[in-house]
Structures are given as structure tokens and as C-alpha cells.
C-alpha atoms as a PDB file:
ATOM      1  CA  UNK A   1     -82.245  57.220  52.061  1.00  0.00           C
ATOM      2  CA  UNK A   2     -78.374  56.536  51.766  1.00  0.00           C
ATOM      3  CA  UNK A   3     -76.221  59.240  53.807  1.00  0.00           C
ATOM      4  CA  UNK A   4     -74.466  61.809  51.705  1.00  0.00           C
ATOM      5  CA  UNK A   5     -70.715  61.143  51.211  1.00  0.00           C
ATOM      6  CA  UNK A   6     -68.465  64.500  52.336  1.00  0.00           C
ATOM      7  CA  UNK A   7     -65.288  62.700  52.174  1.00  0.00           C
ATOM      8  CA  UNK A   8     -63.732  60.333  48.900  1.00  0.00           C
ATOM      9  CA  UNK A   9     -60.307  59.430  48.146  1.00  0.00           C
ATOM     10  CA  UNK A  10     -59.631  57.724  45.124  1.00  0.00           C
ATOM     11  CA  UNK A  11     -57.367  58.058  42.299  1.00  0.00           C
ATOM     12  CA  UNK A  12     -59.167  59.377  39.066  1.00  0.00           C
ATOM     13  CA  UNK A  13     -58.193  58.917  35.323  1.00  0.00           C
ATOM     14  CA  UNK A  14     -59.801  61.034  32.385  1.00  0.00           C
ATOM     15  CA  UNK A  15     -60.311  60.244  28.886  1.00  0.00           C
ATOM     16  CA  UNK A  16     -61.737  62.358  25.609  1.00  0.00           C
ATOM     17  CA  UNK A  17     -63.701  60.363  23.735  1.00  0.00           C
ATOM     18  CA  UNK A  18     -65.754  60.924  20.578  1.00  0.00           C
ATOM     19  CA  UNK A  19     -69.576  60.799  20.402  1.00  0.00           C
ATOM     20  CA  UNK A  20     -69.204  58.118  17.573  1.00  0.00           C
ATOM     21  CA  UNK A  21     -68.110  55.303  20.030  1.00  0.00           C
ATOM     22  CA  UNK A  22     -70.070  56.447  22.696  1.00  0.00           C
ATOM     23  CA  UNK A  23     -73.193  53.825  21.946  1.00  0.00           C
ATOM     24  CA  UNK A  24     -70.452  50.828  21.257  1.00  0.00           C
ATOM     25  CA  UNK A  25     -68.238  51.861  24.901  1.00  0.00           C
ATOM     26  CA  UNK A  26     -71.624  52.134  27.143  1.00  0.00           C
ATOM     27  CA  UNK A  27     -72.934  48.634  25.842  1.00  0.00           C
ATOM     28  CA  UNK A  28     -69.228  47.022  26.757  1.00  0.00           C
ATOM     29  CA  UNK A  29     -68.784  49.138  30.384  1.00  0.00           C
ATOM     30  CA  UNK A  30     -72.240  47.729  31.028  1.00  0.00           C
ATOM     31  CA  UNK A  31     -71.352  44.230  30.837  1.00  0.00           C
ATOM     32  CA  UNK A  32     -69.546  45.344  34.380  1.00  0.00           C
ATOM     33  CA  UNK A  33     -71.143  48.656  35.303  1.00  0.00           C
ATOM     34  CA  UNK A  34     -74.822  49.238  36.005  1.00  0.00           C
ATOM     35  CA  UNK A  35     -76.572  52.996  35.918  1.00  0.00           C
ATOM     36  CA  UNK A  36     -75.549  55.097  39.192  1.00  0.00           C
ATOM     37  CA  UNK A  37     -78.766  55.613  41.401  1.00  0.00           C
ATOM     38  CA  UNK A  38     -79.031  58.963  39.513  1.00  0.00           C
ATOM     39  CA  UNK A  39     -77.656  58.318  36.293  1.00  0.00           C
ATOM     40  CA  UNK A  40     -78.488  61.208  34.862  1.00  0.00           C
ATOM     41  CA  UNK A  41     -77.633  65.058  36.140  1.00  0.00           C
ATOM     42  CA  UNK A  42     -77.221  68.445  35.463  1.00  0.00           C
ATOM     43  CA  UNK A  43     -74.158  69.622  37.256  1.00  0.00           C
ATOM     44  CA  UNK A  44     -73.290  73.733  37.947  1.00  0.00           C
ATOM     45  CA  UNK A  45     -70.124  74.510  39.307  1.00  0.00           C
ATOM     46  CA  UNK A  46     -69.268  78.108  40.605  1.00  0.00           C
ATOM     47  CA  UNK A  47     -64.873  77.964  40.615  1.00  0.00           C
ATOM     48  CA  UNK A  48     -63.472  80.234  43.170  1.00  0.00           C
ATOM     49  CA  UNK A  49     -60.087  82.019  42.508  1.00  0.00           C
ATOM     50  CA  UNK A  50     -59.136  85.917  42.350  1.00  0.00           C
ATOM     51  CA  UNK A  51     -59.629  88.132  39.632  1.00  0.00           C
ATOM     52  CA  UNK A  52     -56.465  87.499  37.947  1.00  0.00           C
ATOM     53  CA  UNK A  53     -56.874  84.036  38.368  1.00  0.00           C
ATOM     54  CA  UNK A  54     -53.852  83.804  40.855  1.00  0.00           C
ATOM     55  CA  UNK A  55     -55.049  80.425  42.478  1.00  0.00           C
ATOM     56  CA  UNK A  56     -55.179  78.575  39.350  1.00  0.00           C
ATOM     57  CA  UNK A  57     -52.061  80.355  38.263  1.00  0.00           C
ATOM     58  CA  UNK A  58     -50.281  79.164  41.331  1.00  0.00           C
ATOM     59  CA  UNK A  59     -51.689  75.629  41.117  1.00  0.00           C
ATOM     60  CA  UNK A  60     -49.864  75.787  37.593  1.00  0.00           C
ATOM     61  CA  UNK A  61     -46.298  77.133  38.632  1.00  0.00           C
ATOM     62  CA  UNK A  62     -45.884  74.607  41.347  1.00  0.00           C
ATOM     63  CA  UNK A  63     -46.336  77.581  43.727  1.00  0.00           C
ATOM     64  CA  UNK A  64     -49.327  75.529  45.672  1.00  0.00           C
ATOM     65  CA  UNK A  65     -50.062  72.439  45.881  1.00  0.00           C
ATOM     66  CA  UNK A  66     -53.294  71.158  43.320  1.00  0.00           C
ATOM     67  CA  UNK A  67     -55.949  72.717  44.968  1.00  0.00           C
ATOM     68  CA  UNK A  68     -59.538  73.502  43.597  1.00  0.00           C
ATOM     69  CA  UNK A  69     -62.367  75.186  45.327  1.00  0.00           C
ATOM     70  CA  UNK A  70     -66.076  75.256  44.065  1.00  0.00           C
ATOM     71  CA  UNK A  71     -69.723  75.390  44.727  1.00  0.00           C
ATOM     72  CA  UNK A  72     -71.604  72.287  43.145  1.00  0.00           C
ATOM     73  CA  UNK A  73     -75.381  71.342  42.266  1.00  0.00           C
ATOM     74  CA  UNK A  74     -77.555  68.712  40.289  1.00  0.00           C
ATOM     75  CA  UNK A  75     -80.398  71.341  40.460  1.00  0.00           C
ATOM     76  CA  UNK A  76     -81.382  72.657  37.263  1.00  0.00           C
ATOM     77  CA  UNK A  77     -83.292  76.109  38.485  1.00  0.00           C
ATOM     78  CA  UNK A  78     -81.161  76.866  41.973  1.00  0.00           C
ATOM     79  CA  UNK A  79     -82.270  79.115  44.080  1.00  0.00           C
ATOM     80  CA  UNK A  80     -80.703  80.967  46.989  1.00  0.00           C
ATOM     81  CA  UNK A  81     -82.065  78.806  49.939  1.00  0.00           C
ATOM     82  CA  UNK A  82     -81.213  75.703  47.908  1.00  0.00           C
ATOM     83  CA  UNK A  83     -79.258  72.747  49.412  1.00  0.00           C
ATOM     84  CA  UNK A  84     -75.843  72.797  47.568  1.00  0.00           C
ATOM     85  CA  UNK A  85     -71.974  71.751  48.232  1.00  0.00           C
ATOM     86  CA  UNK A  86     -68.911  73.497  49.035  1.00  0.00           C
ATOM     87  CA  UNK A  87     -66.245  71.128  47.944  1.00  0.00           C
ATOM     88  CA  UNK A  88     -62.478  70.809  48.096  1.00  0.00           C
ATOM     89  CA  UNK A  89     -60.490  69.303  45.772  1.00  0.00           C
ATOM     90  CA  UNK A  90     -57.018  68.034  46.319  1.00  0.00           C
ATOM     91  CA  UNK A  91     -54.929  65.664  44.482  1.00  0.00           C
ATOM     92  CA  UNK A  92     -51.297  64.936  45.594  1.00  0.00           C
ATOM     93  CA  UNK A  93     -48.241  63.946  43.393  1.00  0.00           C
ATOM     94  CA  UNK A  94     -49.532  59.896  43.178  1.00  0.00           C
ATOM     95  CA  UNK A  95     -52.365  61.212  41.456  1.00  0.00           C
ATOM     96  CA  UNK A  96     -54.580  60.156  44.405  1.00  0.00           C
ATOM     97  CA  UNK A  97     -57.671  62.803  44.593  1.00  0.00           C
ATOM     98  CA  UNK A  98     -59.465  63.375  47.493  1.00  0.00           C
ATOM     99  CA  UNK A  99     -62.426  65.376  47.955  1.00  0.00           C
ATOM    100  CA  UNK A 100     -64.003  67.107  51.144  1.00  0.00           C
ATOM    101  CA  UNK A 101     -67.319  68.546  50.946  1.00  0.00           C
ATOM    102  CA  UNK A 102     -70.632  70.091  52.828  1.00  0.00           C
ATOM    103  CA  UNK A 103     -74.023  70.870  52.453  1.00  0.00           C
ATOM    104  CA  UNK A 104     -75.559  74.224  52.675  1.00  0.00           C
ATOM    105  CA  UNK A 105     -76.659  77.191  50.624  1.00  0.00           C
ATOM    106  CA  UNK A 106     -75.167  79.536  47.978  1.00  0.00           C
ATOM    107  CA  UNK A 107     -75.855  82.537  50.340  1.00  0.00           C
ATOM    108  CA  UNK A 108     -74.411  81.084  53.289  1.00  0.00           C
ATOM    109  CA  UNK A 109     -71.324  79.754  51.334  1.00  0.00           C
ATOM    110  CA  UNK A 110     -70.563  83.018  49.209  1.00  0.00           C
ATOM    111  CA  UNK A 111     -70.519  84.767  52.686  1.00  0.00           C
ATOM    112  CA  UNK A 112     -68.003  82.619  53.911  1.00  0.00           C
ATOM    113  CA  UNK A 113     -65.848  82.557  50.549  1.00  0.00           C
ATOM    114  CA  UNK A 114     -65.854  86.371  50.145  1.00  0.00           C
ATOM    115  CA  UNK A 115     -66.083  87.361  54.248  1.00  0.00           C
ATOM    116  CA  UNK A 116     -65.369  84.675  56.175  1.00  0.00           C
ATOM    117  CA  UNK A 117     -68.385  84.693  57.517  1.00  0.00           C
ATOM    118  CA  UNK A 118     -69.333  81.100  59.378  1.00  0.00           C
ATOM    119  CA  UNK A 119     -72.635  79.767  59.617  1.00  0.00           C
ATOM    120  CA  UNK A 120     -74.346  76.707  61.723  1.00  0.00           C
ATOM    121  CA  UNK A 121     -74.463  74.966  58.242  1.00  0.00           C
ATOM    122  CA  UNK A 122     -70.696  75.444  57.622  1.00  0.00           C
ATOM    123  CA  UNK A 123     -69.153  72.830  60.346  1.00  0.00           C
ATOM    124  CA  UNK A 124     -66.339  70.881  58.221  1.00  0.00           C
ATOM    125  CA  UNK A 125     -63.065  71.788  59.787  1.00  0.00           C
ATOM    126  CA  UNK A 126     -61.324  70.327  56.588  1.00  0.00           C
ATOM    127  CA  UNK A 127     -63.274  72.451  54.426  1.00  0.00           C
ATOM    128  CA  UNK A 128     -63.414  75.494  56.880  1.00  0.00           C
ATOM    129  CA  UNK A 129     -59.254  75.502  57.815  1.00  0.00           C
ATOM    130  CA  UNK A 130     -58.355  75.140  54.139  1.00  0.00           C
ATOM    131  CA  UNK A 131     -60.585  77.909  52.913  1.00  0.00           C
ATOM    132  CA  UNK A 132     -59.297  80.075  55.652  1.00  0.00           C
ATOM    133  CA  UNK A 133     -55.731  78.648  54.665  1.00  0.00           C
ATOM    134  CA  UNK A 134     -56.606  80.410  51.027  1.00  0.00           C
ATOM    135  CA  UNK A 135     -58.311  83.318  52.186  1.00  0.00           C
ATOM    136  CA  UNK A 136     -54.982  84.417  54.416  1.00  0.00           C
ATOM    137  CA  UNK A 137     -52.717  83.607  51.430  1.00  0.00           C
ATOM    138  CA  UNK A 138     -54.476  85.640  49.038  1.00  0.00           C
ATOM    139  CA  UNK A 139     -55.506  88.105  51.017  1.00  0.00           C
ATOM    140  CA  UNK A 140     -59.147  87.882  51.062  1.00  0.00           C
ATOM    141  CA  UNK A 141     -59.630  88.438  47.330  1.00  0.00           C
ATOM    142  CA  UNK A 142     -61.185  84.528  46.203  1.00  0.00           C
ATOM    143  CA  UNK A 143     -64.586  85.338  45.058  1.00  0.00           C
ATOM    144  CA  UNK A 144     -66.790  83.405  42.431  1.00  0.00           C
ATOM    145  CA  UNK A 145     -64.695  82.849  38.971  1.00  0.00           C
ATOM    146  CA  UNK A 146     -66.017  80.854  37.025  1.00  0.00           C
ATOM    147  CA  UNK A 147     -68.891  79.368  36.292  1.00  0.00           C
ATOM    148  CA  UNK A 148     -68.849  75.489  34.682  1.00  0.00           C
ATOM    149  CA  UNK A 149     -71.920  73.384  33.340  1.00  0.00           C
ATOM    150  CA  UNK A 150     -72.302  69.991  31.993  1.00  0.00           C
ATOM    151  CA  UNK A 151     -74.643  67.035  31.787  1.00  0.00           C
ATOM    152  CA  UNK A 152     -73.868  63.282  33.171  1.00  0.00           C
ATOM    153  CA  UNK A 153     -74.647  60.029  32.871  1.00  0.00           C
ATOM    154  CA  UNK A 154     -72.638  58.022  35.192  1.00  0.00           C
ATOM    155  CA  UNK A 155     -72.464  53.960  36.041  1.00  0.00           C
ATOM    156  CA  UNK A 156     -71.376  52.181  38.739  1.00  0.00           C
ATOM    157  CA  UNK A 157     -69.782  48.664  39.310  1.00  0.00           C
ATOM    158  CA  UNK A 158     -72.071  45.995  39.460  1.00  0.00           C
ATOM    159  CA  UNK A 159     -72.737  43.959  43.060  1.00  0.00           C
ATOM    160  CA  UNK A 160     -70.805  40.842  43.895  1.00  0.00           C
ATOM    161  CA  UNK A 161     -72.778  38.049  45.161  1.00  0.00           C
ATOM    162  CA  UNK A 162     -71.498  39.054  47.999  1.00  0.00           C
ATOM    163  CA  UNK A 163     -73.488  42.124  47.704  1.00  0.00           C
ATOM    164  CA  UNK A 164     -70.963  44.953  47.780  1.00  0.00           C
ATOM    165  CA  UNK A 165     -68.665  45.703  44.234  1.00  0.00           C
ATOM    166  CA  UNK A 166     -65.148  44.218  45.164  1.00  0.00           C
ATOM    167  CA  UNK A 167     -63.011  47.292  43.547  1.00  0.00           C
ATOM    168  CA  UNK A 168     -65.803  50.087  43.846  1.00  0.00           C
ATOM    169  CA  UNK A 169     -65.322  51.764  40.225  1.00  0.00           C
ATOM    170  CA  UNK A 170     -67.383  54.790  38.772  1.00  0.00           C
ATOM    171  CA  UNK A 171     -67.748  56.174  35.328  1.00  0.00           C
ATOM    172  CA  UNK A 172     -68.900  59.347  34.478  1.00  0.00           C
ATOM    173  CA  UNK A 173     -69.693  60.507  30.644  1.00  0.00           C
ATOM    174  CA  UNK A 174     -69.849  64.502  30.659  1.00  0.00           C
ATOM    175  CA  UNK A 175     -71.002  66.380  27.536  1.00  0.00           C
ATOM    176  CA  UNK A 176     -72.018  69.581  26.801  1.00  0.00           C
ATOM    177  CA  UNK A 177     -69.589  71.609  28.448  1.00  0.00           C
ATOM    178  CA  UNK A 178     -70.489  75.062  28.801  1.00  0.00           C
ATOM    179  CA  UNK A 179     -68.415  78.164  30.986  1.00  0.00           C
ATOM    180  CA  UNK A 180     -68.220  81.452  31.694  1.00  0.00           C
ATOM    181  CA  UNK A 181     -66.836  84.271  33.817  1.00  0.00           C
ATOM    182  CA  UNK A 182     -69.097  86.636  33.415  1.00  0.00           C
ATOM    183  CA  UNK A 183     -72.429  86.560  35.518  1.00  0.00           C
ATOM    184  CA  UNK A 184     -70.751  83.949  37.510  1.00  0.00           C
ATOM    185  CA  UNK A 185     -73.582  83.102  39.064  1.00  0.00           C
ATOM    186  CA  UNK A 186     -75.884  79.897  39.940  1.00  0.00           C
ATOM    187  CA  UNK A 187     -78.882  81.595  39.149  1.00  0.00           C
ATOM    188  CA  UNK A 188     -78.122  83.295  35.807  1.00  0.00           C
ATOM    189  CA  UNK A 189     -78.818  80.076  33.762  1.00  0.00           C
ATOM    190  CA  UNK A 190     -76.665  77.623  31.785  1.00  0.00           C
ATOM    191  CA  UNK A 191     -75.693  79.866  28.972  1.00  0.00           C
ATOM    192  CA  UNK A 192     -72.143  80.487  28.271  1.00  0.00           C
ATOM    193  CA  UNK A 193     -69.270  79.549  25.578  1.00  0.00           C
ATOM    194  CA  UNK A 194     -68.606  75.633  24.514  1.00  0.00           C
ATOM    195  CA  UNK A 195     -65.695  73.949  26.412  1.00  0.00           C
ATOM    196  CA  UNK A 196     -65.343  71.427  23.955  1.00  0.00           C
ATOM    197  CA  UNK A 197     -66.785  70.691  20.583  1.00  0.00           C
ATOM    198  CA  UNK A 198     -70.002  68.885  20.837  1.00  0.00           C
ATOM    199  CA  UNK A 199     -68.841  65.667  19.354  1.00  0.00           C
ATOM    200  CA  UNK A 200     -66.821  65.317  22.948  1.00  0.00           C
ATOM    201  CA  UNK A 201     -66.965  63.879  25.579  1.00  0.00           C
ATOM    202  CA  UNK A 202     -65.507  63.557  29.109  1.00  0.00           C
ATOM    203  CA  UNK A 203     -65.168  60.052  30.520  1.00  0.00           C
ATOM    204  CA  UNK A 204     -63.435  60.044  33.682  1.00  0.00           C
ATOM    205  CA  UNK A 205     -62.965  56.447  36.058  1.00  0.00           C
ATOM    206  CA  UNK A 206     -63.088  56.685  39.692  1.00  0.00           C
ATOM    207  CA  UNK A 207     -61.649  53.989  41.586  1.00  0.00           C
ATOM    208  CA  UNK A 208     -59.580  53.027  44.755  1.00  0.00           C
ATOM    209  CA  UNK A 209     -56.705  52.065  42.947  1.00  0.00           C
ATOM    210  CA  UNK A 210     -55.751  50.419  40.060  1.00  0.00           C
ATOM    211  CA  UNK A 211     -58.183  49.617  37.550  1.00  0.00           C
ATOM    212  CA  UNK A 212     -59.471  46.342  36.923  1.00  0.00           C
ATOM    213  CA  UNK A 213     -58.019  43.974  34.553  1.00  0.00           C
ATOM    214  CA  UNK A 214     -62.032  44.005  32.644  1.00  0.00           C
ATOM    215  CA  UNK A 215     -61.631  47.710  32.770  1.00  0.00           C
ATOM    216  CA  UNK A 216     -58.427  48.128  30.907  1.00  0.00           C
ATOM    217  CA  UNK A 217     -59.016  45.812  28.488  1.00  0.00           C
ATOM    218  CA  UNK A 218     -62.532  47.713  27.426  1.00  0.00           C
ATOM    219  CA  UNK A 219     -59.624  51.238  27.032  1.00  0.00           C
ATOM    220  CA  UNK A 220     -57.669  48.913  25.129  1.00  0.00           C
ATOM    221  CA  UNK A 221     -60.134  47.377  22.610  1.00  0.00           C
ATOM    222  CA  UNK A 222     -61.351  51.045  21.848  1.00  0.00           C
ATOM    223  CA  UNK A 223     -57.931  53.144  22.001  1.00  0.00           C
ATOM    224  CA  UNK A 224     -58.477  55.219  24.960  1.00  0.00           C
ATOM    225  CA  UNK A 225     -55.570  56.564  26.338  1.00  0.00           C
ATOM    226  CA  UNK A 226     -55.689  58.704  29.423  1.00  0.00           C
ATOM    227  CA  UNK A 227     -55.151  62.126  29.266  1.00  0.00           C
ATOM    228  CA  UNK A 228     -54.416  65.347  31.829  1.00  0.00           C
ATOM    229  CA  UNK A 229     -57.472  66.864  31.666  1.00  0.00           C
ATOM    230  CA  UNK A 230     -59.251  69.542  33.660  1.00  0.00           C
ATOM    231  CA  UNK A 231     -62.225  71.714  33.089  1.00  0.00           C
ATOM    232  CA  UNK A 232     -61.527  74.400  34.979  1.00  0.00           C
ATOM    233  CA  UNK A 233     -58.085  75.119  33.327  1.00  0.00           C
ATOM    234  CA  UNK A 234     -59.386  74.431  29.965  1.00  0.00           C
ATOM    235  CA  UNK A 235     -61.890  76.940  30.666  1.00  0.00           C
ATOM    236  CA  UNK A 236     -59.296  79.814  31.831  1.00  0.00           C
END
């Protein structure tokens, strides 16, 4: 079984694209990209901010730096002994993200969100100073927000001969977009308000740098332009 990445840092471009081109844009990514080892996924996110939303609100005036905390998993029926991530989300004025993350439970990681409360599971010191970092600055108020659900498909760059893919690109296609902030929970369901309308889609491109020459040209033939795009603001 491979490890499971905690740490990425690559520079990530979104795009909103219509269902209608969706068949056409998979069969040309393909003639590069391959399906991801789980292609497809059910993804629950739990956003954590204060009641008024101060975090994001900050993140938005310049105050802070872009900053995003949330609980993550690909299980479709959670439960509270369930194996999910605590991630952090940073992305600095380049545009380069990077992303810290660790595996444990919801129980163990809502204690430490809301009380500070540390755990054997818990050991990141990335993940642990910066939540601290938030917790002093707003004063021990960050509890679960918002909750965000979608389902992907998402590809991967085909092997060299050499056997590794020279520039390391992944695509991810994420459709209905659901959110709430009531019964922010993991356990309440999927159920919520559309993000989006459901003719639209969410492609975003991870890669180390800049993308590939193939790449462009495949945004090119089918008018994609990137666009500033994130879920959780749209959501607030």
C-alpha cells in the first residue's frame, strides 16, 4: 500500500466548466492523463472559522494571510471512530499552495479545534502550531462552520518510460456541490443547498509549476480560462 501524503506544495489553477464539454475535455486530457488510483470519491469537508465568519473575513481584508482549516473524508457514511484528515491550507502571494495534513478521528480533532485538547493521533507540529496560532488569535472561538460536499473524478499524468510522470500533473472534475452551516456535521448526511448549478463543474490542475505545453493547448482548444475560485467563500 502507497504511504499517505501529509505534505504537497504545488501551485493550483481552477476552471468552471460546463457539463456539455465535459465528455469531449476527458477524452483529450486522457490522451496524457490516466484515472487516479481512486478515480472516483465522495469528499465531506467540515470548514472551521467563528461564528461570524471572522477567519474567512480576515483572509478577505488582507488582515491574514490565505489560510483555510478543515476536516476531510472520502467516506460516504463517517462515523466517529473513523480515520479522517485535519488539513491546512495555505497559499502565498505566487499562488503556490501548500497543504499539511494528518490522520485521525472527528472526535479527537473537534476536541482539539474547539479545546485544544491534544491527542497521541494529533503529532504534526505544522498542523498543531498553526491551529494553536488561530486559536490564540481568535480567542478560542473556531468551531465547525461549514459543512462542503462534492463528488470527484480525478486523473493523473501518465508514466514516462522512465516510469515516473516527468511534470507530476493532477486533474480533478468536482460536481455536485452541496453546503451548509447548519448541522455542520460529518454525520448528518450530504443534504444541504446547491453551490453551483448542476450543469457545473469544478476542474482544478495540480502541478509543480507551470503547466505543460500539451496541457495548455487542451485549455486553449476548448476556451478555458482560469478563474479565482473557492468553495468555501462561494459558500459564505
Amino acid at each position: 500500500m502507497k504511504p499517505i501524503e501529509t505534505t504537497f506544495k504545488r501551485i493550483e489553477t481552477k476552471y468552471v466548466i460546463s457539463k456539455e464539454i465535459l465528455d469531449k475535455l476527458v477524452q483529450d486530457l486522457k490522451e496524457y492523463l490516466v484515472e487516479d488510483d481512486y478515480p472516483i470519491s465522495t469528499i465531506s469537508n467540515i470548514y472551521f472559522d467563528t461564528e461570524d465568519f471572522a477567519v474567512l473575513q480576515d483572509e478577505h481584508l488582507g488582515v491574514k494571510r490565505k489560510e483555510k482549516v478543515r476536516m476531510r473524508t472520502y467516506l460516504s457514511q463517517p462515523k466517529i471512530d473513523s480515520q479522517v484528515f485535519l488539513e491546512i491550507k495555505t497559499k502565498d502571494q505566487e499562488g503556490v499552495g501548500r497543504k499539511y495534513r494528518l490522520l485521525s478521528t472527528p472526535i479527537s480533532i473537534l476536541n482539539f479545534m474547539t479545546k485544544g485538547h491534544l491527542d497521541s493521533s494529533i503529532t504534526d507540529t505544522v498542523v498543531i502550531e498553526t491551529v494553536k496560532k488561530l486559536q490564540r488569535d481568535y480567542k478560542f472561538a473556531v468551531k465547525p462552520r461549514m459543512y462542503i460536499y462534492y463528488d470527484r473524478f480525478s486523473m493523473k499524468e501518465k508514466e514516462t518510460i522512465e516510469g515516473y510522470a516527468y511534470n507530476k500533473v493532477r486533474v480533478t472534475l468536482d460536481q455536485n456541490l452541496t453546503y451548509r452551516d447548519e448541522d455542520v456535521s460529518l454525520f448528518k448526511g450530504n443534504h444541504g443547498f446547491p453551490l453551483l448549478d448542476e450543469d457545473t463543474i469544478i476542474m482544478e490542475i495540480k502541478a509543480p509549476g507551470k503547466k505543460p505545453d500539451w496541457l495548455q493547448a487542451i485549455l486553449d482548444k476548448h476556451g478555458l480560462e482560469e478563474q479565482k475560485f473557492s468553495k468555501y467563500s462561494c459558500a459564505y
